[in-house]
C-alpha atoms as a PDB file:
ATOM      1  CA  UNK A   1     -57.005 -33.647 -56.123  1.00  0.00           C
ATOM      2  CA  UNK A   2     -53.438 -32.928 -54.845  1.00  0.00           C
ATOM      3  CA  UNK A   3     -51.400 -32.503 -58.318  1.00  0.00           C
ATOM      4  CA  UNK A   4     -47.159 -32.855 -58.858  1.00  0.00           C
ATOM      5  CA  UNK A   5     -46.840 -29.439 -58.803  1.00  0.00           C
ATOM      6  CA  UNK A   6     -48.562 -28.361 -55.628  1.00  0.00           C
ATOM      7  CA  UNK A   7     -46.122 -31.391 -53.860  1.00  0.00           C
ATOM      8  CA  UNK A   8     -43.394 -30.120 -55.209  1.00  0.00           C
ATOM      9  CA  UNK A   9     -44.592 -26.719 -54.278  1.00  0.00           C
ATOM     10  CA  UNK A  10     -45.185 -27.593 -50.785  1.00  0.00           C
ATOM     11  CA  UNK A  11     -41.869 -29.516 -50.278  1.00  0.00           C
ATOM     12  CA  UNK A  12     -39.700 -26.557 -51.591  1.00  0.00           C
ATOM     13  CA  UNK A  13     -41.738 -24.171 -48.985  1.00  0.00           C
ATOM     14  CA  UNK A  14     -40.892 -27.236 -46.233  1.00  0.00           C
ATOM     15  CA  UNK A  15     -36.961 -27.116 -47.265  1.00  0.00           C
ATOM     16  CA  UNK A  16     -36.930 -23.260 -47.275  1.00  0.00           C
ATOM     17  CA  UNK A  17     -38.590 -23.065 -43.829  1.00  0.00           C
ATOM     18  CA  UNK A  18     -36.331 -25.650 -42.577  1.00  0.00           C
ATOM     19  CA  UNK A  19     -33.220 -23.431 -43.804  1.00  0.00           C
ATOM     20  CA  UNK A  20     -35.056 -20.116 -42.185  1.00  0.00           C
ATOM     21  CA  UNK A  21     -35.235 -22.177 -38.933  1.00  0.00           C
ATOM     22  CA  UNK A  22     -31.455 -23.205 -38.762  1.00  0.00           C
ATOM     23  CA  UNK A  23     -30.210 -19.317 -40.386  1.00  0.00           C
ATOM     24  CA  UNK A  24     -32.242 -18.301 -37.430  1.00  0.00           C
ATOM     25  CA  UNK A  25     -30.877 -20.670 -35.187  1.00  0.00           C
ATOM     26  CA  UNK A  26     -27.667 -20.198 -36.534  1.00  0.00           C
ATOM     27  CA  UNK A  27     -27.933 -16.310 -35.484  1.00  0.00           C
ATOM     28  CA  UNK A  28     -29.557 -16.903 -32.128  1.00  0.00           C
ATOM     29  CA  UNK A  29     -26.026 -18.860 -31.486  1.00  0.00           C
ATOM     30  CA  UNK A  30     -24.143 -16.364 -32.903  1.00  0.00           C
ATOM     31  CA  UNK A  31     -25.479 -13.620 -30.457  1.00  0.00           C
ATOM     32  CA  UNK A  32     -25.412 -15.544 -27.279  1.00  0.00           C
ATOM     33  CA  UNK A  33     -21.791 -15.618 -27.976  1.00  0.00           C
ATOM     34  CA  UNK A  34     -22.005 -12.158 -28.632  1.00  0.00           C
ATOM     35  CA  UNK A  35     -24.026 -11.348 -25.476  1.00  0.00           C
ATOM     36  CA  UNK A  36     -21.578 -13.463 -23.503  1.00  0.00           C
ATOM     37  CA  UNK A  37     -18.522 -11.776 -24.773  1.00  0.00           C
ATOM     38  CA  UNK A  38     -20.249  -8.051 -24.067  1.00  0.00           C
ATOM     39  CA  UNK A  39     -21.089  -9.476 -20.537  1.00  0.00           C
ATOM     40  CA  UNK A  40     -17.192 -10.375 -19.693  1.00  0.00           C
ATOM     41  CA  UNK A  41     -16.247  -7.367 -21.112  1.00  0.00           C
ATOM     42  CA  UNK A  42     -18.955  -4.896 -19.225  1.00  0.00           C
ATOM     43  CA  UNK A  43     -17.616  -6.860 -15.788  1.00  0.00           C
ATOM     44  CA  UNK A  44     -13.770  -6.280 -16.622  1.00  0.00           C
ATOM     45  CA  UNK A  45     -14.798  -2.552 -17.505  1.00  0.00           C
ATOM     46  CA  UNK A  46     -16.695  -1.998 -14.350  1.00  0.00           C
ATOM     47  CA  UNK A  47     -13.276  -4.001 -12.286  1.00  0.00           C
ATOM     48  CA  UNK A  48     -11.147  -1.322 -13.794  1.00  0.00           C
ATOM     49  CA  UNK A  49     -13.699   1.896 -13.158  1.00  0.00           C
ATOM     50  CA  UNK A  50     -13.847   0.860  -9.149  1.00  0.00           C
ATOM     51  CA  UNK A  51      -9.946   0.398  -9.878  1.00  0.00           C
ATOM     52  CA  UNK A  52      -9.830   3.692 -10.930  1.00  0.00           C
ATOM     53  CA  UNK A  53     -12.168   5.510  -8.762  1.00  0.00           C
ATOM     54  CA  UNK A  54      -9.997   4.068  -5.851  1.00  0.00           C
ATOM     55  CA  UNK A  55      -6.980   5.504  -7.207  1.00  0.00           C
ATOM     56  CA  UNK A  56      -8.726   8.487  -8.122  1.00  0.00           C
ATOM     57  CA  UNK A  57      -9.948   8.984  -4.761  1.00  0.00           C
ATOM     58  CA  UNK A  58      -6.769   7.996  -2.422  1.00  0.00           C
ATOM     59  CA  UNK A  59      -5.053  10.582  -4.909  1.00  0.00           C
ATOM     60  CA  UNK A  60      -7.645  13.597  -3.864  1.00  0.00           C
ATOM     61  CA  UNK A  61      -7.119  13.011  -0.389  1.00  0.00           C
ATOM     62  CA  UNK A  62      -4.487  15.872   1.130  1.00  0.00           C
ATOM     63  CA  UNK A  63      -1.235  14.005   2.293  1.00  0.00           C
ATOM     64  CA  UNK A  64      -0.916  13.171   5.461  1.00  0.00           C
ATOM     65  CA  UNK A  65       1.161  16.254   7.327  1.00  0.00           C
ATOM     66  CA  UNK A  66       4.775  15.795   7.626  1.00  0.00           C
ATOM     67  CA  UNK A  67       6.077  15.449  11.308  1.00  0.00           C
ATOM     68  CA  UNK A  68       7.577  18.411  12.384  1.00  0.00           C
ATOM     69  CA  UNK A  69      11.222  18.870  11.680  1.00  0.00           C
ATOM     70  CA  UNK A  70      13.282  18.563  14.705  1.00  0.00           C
ATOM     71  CA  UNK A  71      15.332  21.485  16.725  1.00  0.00           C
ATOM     72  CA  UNK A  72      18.670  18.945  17.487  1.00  0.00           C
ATOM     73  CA  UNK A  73      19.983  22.212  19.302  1.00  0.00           C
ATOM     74  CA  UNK A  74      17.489  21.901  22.048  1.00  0.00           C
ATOM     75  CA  UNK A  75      17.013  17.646  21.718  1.00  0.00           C
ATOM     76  CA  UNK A  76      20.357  17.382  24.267  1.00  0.00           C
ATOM     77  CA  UNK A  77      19.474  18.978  27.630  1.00  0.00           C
ATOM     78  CA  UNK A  78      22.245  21.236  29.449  1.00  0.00           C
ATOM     79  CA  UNK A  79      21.692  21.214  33.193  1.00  0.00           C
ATOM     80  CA  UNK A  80      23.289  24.117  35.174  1.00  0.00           C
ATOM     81  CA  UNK A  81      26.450  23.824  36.583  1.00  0.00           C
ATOM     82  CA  UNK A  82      25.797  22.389  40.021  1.00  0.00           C
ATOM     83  CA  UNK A  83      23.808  19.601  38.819  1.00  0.00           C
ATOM     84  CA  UNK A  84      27.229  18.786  36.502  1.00  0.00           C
ATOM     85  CA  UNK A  85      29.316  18.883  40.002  1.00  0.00           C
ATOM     86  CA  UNK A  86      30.096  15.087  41.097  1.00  0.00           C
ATOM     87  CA  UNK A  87      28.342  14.152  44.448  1.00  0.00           C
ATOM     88  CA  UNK A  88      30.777  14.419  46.940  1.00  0.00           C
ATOM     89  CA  UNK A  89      31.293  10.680  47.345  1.00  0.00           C
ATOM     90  CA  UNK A  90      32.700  10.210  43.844  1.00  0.00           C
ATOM     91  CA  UNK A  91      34.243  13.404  43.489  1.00  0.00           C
ATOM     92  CA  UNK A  92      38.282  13.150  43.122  1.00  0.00           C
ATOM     93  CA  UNK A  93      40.261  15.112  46.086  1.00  0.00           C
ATOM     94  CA  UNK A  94      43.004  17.324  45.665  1.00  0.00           C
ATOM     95  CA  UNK A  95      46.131  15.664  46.698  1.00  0.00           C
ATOM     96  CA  UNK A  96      47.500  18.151  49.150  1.00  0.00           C
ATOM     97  CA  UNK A  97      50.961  19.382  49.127  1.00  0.00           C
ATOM     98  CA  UNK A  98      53.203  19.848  52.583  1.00  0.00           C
ATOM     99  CA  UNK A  99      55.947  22.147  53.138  1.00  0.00           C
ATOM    100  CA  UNK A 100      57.990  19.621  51.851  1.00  0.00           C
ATOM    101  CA  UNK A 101      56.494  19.577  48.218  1.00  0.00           C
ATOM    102  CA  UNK A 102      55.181  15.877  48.958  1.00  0.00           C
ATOM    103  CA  UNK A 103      51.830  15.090  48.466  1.00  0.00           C
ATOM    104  CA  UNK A 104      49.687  14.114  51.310  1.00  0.00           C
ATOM    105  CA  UNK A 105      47.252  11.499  50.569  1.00  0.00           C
ATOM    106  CA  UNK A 106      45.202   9.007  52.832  1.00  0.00           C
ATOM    107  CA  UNK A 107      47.997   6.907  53.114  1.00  0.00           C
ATOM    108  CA  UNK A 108      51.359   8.940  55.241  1.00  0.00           C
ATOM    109  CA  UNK A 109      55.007   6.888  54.363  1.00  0.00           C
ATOM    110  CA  UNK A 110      55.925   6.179  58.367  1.00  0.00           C
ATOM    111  CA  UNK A 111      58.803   4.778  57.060  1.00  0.00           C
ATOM    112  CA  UNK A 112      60.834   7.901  56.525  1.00  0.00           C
END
């Protein structure tokens, strides 16, 4: 026969198992937020170690070499002197001077 005692027995092992059940549940919560937390953080950690190994590695590469400084005494080219001289059609004639001390150009004063 089922006595008091073994029901009361039986419904204080009920209400502790129920209270195991929810602290357990209560914890399996507690570290899926935890596991979710660690998960955002291990993906931000692993963004900034590719961040860094790029930097890392762009700064190990040798710098690019500098241009080669310029010689501004030889950037201005000096011909010789007869390629200076003025084709003849654009080069300025001499007035000529007569006996006179007038100058004799392509035009003569008839009018004298």
């Amino acid at each position: 026969m089922v006595t008091v005692t073994s029901i009361n027995a039986l419904q204080s092992a009920v209400v502790r198992a129920e209270r195991q059940v929810q602290q357990g549940e209560t914890r399996v919560n507690q570290d899926a937020a935890r596991l979710d937390q660690s998960e955002n953080q291990l993906s931000r950690d692993r963004e900034s170690l590719a961040q860094n190994q790029r930097e890392s590695t762009q700064a190990a590469r040798p710098a690019l070499e500098p241009a080669p400084a310029f010689n501004l005494n030889r950037a201005i080219e000096n011909p010789s002197r007869a390629e200076q001289a003025l084709p003849g059609l654009f080069a300025a004639s001499r007035p000529q001077v007569n006996s006179l001390g007038q100058t004799i150009g392509k035009f003569i004063d008839v009018t004298a």
